[in-house]
Protein backbone atom coordinates (compact mmCIF):
# COMPACT_ATOMS: atom_id res chain seq x y z
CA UNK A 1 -49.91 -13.70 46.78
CA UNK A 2 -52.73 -16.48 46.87
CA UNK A 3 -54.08 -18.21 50.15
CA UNK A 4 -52.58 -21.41 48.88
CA UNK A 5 -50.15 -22.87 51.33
CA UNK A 6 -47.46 -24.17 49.00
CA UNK A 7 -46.13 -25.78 51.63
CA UNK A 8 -48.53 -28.53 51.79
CA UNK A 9 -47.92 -29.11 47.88
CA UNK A 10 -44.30 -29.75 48.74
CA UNK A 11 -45.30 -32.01 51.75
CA UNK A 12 -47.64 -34.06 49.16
CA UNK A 13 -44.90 -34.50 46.56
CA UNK A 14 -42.39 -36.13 49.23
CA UNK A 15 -45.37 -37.88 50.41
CA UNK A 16 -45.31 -39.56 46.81
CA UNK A 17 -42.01 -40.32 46.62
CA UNK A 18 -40.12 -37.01 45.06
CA UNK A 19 -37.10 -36.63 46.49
CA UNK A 20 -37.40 -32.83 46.65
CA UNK A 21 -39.80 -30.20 45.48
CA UNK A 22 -39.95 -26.65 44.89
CA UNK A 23 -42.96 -24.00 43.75
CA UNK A 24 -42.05 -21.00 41.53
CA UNK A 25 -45.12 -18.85 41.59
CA UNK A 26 -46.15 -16.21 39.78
CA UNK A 27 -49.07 -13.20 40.40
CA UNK A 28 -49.51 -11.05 38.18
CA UNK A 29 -51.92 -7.70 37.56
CA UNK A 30 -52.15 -6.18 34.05
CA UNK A 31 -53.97 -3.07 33.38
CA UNK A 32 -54.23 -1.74 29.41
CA UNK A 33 -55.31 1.24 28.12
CA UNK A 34 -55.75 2.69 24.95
CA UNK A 35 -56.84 5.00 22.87
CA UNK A 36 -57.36 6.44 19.00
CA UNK A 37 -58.63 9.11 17.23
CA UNK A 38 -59.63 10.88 21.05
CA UNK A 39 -61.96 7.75 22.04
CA UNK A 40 -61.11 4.57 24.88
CA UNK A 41 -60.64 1.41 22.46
CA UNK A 42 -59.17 -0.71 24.76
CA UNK A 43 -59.31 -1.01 29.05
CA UNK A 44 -58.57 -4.57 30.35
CA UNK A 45 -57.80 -6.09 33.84
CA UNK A 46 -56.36 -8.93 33.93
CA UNK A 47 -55.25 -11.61 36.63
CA UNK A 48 -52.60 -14.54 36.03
CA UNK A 49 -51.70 -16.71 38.71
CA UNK A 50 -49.40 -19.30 37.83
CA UNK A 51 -46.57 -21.59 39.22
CA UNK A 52 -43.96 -23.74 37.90
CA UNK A 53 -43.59 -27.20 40.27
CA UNK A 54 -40.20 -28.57 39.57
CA UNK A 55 -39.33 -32.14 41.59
CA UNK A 56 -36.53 -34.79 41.58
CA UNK A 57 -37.88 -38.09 40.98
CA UNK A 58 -35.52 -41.25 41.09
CA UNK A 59 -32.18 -38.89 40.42
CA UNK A 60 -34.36 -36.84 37.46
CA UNK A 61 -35.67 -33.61 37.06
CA UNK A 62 -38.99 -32.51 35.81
CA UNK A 63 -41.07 -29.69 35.50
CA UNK A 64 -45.04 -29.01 35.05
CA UNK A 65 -46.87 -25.60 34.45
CA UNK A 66 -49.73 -25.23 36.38
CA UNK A 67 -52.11 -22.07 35.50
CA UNK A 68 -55.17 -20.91 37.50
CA UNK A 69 -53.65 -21.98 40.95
CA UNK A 70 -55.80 -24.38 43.37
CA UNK A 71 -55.22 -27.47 46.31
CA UNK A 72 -58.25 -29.65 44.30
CA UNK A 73 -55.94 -29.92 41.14
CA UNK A 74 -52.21 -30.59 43.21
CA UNK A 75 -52.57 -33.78 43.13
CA UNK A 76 -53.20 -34.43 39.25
CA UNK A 77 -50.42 -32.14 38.64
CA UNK A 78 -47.78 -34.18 40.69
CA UNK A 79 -48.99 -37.24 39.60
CA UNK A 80 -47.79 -35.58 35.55
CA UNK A 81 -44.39 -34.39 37.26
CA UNK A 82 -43.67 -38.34 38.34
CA UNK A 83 -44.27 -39.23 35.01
CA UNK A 84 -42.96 -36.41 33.08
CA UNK A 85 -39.45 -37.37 35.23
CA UNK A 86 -39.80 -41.12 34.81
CA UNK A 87 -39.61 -40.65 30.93
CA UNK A 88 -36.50 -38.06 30.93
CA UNK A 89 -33.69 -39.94 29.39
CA UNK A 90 -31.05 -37.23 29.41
CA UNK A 91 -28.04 -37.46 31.60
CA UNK A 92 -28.33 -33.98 33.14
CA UNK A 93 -28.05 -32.55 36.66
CA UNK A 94 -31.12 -32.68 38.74
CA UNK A 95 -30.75 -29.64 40.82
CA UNK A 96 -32.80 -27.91 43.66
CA UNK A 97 -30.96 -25.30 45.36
CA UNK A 98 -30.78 -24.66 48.83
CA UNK A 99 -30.32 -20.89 49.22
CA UNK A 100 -27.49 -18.70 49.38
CA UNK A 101 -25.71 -18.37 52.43
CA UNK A 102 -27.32 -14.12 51.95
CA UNK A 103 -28.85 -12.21 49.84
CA UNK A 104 -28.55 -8.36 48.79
CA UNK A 105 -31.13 -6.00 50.51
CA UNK A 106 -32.95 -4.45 47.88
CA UNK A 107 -34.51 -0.91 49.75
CA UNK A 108 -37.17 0.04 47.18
CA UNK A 109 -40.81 1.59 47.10
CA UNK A 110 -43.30 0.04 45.02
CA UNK A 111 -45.77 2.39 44.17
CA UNK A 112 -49.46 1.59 44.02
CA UNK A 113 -51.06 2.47 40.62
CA UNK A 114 -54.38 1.56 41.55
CA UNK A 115 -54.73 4.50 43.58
CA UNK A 116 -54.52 6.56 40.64
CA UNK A 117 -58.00 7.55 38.99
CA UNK A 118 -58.46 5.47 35.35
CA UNK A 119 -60.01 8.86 34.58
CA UNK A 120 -56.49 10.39 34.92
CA UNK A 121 -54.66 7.50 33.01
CA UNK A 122 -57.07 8.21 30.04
CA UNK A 123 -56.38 12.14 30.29
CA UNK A 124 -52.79 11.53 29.87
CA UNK A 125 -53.26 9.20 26.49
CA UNK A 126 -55.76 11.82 25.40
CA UNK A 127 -53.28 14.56 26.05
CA UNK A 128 -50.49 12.81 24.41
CA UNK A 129 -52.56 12.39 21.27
CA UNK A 130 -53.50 15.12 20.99
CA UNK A 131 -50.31 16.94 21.44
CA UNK A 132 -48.93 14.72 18.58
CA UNK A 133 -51.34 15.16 16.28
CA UNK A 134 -50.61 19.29 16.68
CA UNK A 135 -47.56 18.69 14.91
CA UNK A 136 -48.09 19.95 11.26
CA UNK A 137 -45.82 17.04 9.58
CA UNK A 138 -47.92 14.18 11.55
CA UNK A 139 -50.63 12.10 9.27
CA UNK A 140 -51.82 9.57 11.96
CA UNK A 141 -51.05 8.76 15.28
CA UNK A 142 -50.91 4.68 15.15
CA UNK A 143 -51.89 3.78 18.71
CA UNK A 144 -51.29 5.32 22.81
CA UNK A 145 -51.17 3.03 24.97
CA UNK A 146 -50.86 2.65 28.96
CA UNK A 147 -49.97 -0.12 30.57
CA UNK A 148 -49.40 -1.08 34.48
CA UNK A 149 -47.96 -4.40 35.84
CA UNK A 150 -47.93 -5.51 39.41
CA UNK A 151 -46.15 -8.82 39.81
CA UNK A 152 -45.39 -10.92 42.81
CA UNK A 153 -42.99 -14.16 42.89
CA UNK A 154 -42.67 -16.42 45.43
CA UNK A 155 -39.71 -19.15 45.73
CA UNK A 156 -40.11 -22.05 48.16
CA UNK A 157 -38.39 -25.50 48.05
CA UNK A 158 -38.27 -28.14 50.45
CA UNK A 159 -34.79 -27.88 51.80
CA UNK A 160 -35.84 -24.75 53.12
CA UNK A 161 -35.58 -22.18 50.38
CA UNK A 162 -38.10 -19.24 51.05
CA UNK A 163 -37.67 -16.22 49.08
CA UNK A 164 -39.90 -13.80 47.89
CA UNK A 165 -40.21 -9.92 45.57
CA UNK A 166 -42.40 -7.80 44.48
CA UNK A 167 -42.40 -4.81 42.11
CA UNK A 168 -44.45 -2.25 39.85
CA UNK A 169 -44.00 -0.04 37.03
CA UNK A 170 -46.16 1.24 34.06
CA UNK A 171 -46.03 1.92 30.78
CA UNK A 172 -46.67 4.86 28.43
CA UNK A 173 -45.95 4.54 24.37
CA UNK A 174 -47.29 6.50 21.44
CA UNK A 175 -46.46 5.76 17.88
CA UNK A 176 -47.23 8.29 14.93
CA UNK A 177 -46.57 8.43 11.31
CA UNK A 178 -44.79 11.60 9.82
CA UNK A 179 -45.17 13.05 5.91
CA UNK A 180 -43.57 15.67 4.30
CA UNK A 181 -43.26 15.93 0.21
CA UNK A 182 -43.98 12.37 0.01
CA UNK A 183 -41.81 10.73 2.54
CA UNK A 184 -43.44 8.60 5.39
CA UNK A 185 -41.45 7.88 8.29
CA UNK A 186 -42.96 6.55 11.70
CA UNK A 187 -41.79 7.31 15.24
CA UNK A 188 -42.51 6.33 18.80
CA UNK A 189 -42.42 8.04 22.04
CA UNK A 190 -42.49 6.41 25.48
CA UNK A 191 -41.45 6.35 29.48
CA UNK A 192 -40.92 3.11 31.69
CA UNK A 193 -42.37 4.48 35.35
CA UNK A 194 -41.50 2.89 38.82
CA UNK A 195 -44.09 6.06 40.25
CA UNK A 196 -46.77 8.08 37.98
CA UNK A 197 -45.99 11.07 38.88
CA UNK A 198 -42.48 10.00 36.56
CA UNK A 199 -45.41 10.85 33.54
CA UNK A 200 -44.83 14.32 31.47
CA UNK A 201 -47.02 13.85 28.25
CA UNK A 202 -45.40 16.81 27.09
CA UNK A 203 -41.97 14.70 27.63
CA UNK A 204 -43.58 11.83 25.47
CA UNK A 205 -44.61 14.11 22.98
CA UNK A 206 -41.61 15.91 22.10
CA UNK A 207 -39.80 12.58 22.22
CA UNK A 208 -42.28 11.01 19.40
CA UNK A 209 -42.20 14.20 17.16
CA UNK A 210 -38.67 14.69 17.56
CA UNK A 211 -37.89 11.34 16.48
CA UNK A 212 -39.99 11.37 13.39
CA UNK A 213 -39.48 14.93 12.11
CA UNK A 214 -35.69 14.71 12.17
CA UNK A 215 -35.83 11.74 10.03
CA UNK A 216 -37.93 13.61 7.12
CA UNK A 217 -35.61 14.29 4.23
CA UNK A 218 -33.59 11.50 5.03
CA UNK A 219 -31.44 10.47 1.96
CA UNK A 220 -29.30 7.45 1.50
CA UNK A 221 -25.36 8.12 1.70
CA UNK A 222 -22.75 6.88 -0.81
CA UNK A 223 -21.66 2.82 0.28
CA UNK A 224 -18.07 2.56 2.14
CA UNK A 225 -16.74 2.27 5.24
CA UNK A 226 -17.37 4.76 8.05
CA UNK A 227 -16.40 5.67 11.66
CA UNK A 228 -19.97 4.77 12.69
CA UNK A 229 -21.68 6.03 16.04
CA UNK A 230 -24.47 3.92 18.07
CA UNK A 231 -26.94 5.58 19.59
CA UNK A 232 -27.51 4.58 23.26
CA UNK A 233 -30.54 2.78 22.85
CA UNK A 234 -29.58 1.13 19.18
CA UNK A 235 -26.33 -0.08 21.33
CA UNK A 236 -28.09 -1.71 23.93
CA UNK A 237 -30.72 -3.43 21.55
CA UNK A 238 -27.18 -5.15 20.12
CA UNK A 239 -25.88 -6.12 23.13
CA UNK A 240 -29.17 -7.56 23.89
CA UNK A 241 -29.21 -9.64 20.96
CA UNK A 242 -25.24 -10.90 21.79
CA UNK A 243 -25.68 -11.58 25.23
CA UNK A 244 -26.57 -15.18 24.92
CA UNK A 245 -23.34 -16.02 23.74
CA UNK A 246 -21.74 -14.83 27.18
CA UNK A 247 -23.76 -18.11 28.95
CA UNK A 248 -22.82 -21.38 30.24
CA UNK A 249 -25.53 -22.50 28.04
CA UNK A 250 -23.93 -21.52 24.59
CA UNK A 251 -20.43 -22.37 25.59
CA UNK A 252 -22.35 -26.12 26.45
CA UNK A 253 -23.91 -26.07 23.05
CA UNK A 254 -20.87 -24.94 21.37
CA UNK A 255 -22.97 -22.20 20.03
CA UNK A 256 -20.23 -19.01 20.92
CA UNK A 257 -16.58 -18.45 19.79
CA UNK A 258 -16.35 -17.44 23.56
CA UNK A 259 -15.00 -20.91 24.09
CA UNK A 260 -11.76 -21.40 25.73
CA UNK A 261 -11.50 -17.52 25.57
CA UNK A 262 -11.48 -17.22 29.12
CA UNK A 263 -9.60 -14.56 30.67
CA UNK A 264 -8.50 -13.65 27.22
CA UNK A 265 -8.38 -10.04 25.61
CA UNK A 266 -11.59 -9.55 23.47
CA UNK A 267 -12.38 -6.15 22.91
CA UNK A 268 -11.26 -2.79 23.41
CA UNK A 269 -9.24 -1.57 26.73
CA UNK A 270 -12.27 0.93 26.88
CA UNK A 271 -15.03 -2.06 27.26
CA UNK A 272 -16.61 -2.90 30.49
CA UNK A 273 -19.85 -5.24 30.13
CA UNK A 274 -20.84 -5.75 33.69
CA UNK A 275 -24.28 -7.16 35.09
CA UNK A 276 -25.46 -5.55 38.19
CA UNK A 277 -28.79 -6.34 39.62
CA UNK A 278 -28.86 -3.27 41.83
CA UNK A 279 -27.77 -0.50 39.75
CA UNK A 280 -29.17 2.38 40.60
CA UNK A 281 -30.41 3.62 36.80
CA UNK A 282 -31.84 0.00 35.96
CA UNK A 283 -35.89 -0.19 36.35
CA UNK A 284 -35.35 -2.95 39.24
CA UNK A 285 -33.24 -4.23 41.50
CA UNK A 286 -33.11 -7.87 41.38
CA UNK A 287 -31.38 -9.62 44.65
CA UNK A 288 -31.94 -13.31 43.34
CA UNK A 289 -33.13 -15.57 40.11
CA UNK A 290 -35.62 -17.55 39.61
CA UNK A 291 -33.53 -20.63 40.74
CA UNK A 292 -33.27 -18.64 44.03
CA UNK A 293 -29.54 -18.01 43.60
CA UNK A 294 -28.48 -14.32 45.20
CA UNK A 295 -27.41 -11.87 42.47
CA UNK A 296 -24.07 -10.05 42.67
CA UNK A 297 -22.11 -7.83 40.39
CA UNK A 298 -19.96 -9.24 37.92
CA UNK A 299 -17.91 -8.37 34.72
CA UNK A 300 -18.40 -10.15 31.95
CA UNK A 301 -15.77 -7.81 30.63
CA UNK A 302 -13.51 -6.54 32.19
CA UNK A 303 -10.55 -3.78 30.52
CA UNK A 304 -11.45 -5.62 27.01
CA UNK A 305 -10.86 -8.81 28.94
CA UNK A 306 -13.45 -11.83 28.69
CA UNK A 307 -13.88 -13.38 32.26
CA UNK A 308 -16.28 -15.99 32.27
CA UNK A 309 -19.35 -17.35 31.18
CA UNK A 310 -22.60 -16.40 32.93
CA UNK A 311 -24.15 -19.44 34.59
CA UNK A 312 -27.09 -21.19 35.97
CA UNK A 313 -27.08 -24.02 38.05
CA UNK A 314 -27.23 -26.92 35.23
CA UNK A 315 -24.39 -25.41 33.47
CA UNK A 316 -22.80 -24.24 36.63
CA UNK A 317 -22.98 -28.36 37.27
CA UNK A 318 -21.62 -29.16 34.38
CA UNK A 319 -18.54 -26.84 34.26
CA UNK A 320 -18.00 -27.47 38.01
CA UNK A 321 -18.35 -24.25 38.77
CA UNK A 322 -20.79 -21.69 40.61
CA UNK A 323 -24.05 -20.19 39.42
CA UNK A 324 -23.16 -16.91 38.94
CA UNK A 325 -27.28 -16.16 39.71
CA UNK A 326 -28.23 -15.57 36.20
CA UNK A 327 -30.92 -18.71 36.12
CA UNK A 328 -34.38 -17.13 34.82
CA UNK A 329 -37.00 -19.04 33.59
CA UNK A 330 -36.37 -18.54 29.90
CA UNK A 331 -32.18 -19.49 30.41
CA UNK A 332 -29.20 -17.80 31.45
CA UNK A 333 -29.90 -13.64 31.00
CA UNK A 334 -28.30 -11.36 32.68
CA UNK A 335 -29.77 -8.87 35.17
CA UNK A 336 -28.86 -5.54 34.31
CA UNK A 337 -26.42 -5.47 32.13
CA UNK A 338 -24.60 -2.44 30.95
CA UNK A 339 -21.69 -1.10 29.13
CA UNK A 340 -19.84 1.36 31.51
CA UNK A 341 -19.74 4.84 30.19
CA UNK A 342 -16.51 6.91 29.80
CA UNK A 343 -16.28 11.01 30.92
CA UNK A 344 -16.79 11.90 27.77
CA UNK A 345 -19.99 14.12 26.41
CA UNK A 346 -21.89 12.79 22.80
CA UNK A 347 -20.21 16.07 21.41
CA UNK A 348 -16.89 15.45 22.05
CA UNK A 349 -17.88 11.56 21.18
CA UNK A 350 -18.49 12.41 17.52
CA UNK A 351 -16.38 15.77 17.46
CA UNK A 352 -13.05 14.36 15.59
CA UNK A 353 -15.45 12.63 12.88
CA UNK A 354 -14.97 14.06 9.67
CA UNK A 355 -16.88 11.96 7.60
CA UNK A 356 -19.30 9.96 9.51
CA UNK A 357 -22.56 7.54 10.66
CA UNK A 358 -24.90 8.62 13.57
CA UNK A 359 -27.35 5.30 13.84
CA UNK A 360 -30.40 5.76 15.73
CA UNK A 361 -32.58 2.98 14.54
CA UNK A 362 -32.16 -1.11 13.75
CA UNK A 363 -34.25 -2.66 11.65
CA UNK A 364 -34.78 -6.83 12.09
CA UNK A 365 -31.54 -7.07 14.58
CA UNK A 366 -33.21 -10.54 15.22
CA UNK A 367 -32.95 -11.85 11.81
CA UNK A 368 -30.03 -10.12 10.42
CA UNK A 369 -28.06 -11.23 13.37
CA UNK A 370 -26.04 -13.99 13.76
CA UNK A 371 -24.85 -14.92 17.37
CA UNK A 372 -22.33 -18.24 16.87
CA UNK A 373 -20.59 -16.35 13.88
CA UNK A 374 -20.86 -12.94 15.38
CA UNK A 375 -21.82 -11.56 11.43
CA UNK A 376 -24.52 -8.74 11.09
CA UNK A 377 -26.45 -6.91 8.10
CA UNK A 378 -28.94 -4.74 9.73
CA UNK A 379 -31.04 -2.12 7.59
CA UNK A 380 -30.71 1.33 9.64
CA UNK A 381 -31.13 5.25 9.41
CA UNK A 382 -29.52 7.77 11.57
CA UNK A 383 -27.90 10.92 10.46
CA UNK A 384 -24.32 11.78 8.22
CA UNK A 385 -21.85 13.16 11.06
CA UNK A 386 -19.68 15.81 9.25
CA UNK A 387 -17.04 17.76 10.34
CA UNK A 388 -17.60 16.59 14.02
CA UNK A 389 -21.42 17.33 13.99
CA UNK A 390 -24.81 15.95 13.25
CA UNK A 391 -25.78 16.71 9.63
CA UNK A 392 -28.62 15.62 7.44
CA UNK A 393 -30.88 12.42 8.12
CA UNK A 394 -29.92 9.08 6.44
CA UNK A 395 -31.94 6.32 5.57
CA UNK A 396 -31.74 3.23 3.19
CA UNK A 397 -28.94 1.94 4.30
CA UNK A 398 -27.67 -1.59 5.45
CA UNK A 399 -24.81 -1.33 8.42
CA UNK A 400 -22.89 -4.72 8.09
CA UNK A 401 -19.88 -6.07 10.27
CA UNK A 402 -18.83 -8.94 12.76
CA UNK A 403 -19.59 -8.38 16.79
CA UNK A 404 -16.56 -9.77 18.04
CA UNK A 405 -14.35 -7.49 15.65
CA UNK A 406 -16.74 -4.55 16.71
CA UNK A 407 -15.87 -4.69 20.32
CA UNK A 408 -12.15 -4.16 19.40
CA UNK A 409 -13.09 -1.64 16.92
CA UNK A 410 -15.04 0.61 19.82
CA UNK A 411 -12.90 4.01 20.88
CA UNK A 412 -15.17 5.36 23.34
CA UNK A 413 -18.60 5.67 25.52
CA UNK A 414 -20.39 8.53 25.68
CA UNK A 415 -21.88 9.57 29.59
CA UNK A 416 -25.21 9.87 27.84
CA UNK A 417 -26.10 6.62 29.51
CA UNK A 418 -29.86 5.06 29.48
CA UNK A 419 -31.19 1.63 30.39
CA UNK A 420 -33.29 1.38 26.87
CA UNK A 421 -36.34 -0.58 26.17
CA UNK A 422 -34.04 -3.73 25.86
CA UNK A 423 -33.07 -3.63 29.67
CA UNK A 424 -29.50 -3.03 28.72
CA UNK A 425 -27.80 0.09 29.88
CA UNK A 426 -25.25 1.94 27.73
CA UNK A 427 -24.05 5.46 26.58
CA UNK A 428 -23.63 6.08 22.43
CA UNK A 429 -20.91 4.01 21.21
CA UNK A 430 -18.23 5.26 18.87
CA UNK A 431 -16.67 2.07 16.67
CA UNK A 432 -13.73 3.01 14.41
CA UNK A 433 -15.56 1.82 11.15
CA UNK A 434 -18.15 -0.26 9.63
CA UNK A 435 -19.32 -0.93 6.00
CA UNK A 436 -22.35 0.86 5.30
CA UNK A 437 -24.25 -0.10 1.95
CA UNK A 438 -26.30 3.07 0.33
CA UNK A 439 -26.62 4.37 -2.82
C-alpha cells in the first residue's frame, strides 16, 4: 500500500468531533494489452489509489470518496464528511464495526506478473490470433486482449479494526466472427489466471473456434415447451442476475417474493445455493467484506429449502440479526456462490431427453430479466438434444419462464462444474421444461 499513515486521518476526524472513523482503501495496478490484425494497439499501466472515509457524526453516517490519496487534502475531505452527515435525514443505522472475534486463514500465493517479460504477454495474443484466424470458417478476429490486476485493500477503523488482502490474477480473451454460406455468428475464447504459466493459447483457441463453428448452421426449432438444459456458464450468469433477491436489502425494499419465506421449501430437493468464500475452485478466497465482517459458509439453500436472507450490517441492524459478511461496497453480494453439483456426468444429464434444449448462450439477461416478479424472456441459441444427445445448433429463439418456478422445475446438476465469468459456480442444469419461442 501507500506511505500514508491512515491512522493519523482517523486521529484527525475524532479530533473534529466524529464519533468514529474508518478508511477503506484501495491500490490498484492495471496492465492492458492488445492486439489486431498481428500489431500492439493498446499497452497501458495504470495506478488507482483510492479510499472510502466513512465517519459517525452526531448519531449519522456519512461517506466521502477520496481519489489520488494524500495527508495535504485530509483535512478538506473530513471537513465534506461533517457536512455530508449533518444533512442526512434518514433514520438509518450508523454502523462501524469492530471486528470479528476471528477470521478464516486464507493460505494462498499471489503470483507476481511483473516478472513476466511484456515481450512474452504480446507473443501469447499474437499466437492466439493467429491460431484463430487459421480456422477456415473465421472472417475477423474482433479484438485479444490481456489484462493483469494487482489489488491491495486495507481496512482500519478506530475501534481497532485492522485488516488487510491482497491478490492477483490476469486475463486472456479473444473474440472472432465465424461465416459459412452466409451465416455470421461470433464467439469468444478466454482463461481467468491466478499464475501465467495457467496460459495455453492453444487452450484459448480451440475454446473460441469451437464455440463459433458449432453454432454455424444453426436453425430455429418449432415454439413449445421443452425439457431445457443450462449450460454451466449460461446457469451461473442467471443465478448472478437473481442473487440480489436473496439480500437483506431486497427483503427491506420489498423488492423479492423471498419475504416471509424463511425456512420454507422453494425449489427442488436437488438445490443447494451455498456461498463459500474459500472454495477451493473459486478465483479467490475471500476471509472478510469490505465492512470488515469475517466470511463463513452458508446456504442460502439448503435441500430446496430457503434459509435466510444474506446480510450486511445496515440490514443486519434492521432485522436484528447478524451480518452474515456479505457487505461489499456496491451492497449485499455474495462471495462465491455456487450451485452444488450432483454425481452425475453431462451425458447421463441429457441422456433420457427425447426431445430437447441444450442452451449455451443468453442474450440481454439484464433487460429481459425481472428480479421482484421472478419473469424472464431471454433470446438464446444452444443446440436440439434428441434422443439423449446433442444434435444440430439452434438459434433464434426466445427461452421464457419464471425463476422461482424454475428452481422447482430443476431435476439434476451435472459434475461438470466451473466458476464462469459471472463468479458463480455451477455444473449444467437440467429443468423439466420451459417455453421456447422459434419458428
Amino acid at each position: 500500500m501507500s506511505n500514508i499513515k491512515y491512522e493519523n486521518w482517523i486521529k484527525k476526524g475524532l479530533e473534529k468531533g466524529l464519533t468514529d472513523v474508518e478508511i477503506y482503501a484501495v491500490n490498484n495496478t492495471n496492465l492492458s494489452i492488445e492486439v489486431y490484425e498481428g500489431k500492439v494497439e493498446k499497452n497501458e499501466v495504470s495506478r488507482l489509489n483510492t479510499a472510502l472515509i466513512k465517519g459517525i457524526y452526531n448519531n449519522k453516517a456519512a461517506k466521502v470518496k477520496v481519489e489520488n490519496l494524500s495527508d495535504e487534502n485530509i483535512n478538506f475531505m473530513l471537513d465534506k464528511l461533517i457536512d455530508a452527515a449533518k444533512h442526512i435525514t434518514a433514520n438509518e443505522p450508523a454502523l462501524i464495526y469492530e471486528g470479528s472475534k476471528e477470521y478464516p486463514i486464507v493460505e494462498e500465493e499471489n503470483f507476481d506478473f511483473s516478472t513476466i517479460e511484456p515481450t512474452k504477454k504480446v507473443q501469447l495474443l499474437l499466437d492466439v490470433e493467429k491460431g484463430i484466424l487459421k480456422n477456415e470458417y473465421v472472417t475477423k478476429v474482433d479484438s485479444v486482449s490481456y489484462s493483469e490486476t494487482e489489488s491491495e485493500t486495507v481496512i482500519i477503523n478506530s475501534k481497532g479494526l485492522n485488516l488487510n488482502k491482497h491478490h492477483t490474477y490476469a486475463t486472456c480473451f479473444a473474440s472472432a466472427v465465424f461465416e459459412k454460406d452466409g451465416q455470421i455468428k461470433s464467439s469468444y475464447g478466454y482463461k481467468i489466471a491466478r499464475k501465467y504459466s495457467d496460459f495455453d493459447a492453444n487452450q484459448i483457441i480451440n475454446n473460441c473456434i469451437e464455440k463459433g463453428v458449432s453454432q454455424l448452421g444453426a436453425q430455429s426449432i418449432a415454439s413449445k415447451n421443452y425439457p431445457v438444459v443450462f449450460s454451466n456458464e449460461m446457469f451461473g450468469n442467471i443465478l448472478r442476475v437473481y442473487a440480489s433477491i436473496f439480500t437483506g436489502e431486497a427483503a427491506f425494499r420489498n423488492l423479492t417474493k423471498l419475504v416471509g419465506k424463511q425456512n420454507t421449501k422453494i425449489a427442488s430437493s436437488v438445490v443447494n445455493l451455498i456461498d463459500d468464500p474459500l472454495h477451493e475452485k473459486a478465483l479467490f478466497k475471500i476471509p472478510f467484506d469490505d465492512e470488515g465482517v469475517a466470511c463463513k459458509k452458508r446456504y442460502w439453500i439448503k435441500d430446496g429449502v430457503f434459509t435466510d436472507f444474506a446480510h450486511n450490517l445496515k440490514t443486519a441492524e434492521i432485522f436484528k440479526t447478524t451480518s452474515t459478511g456479505n457487505g461489499f461496497t456496491n451492497g449485499i453480494t455474495p462471495t462465491n456462490l455456487y450451485l452444488e453439483p450432483q454425481d452425475i456426468t453431462f451425458d447421463q444429464l441429457i441422456a433420457p431427453i427425447k426431445q430437447g434444449v441444450y442452451i449455451t448462450n443468453l442474450v440481454g439477461l439484464h433487460a429481459g430479466a425481472e428480479t421482484v416478479s421472478g419473469n424472464f424472456s431471454l433470446q438464446a441459441a444452444g443446440f436440439e438434444i434428441l434422443d439423449g444427445k446433442i444434435n444440430r445448433p439452434v438459434d433464434m429463439i426466445v427461452v421464457s419462464g419464471n425463476f422461482f418456478t424454475l428452481l422447482n422445475d430443476i431435476e439434476n446438476v451435472a459434475n461438470d462444474f466451473i466458476f464462469g465469468l459471472s463468479g458463480v459456480g455451477t455444473g449444467s442444469v437440467k429443468v423439466k421444461g420451459l417455453t421456447i419461442g422459434g419458428k
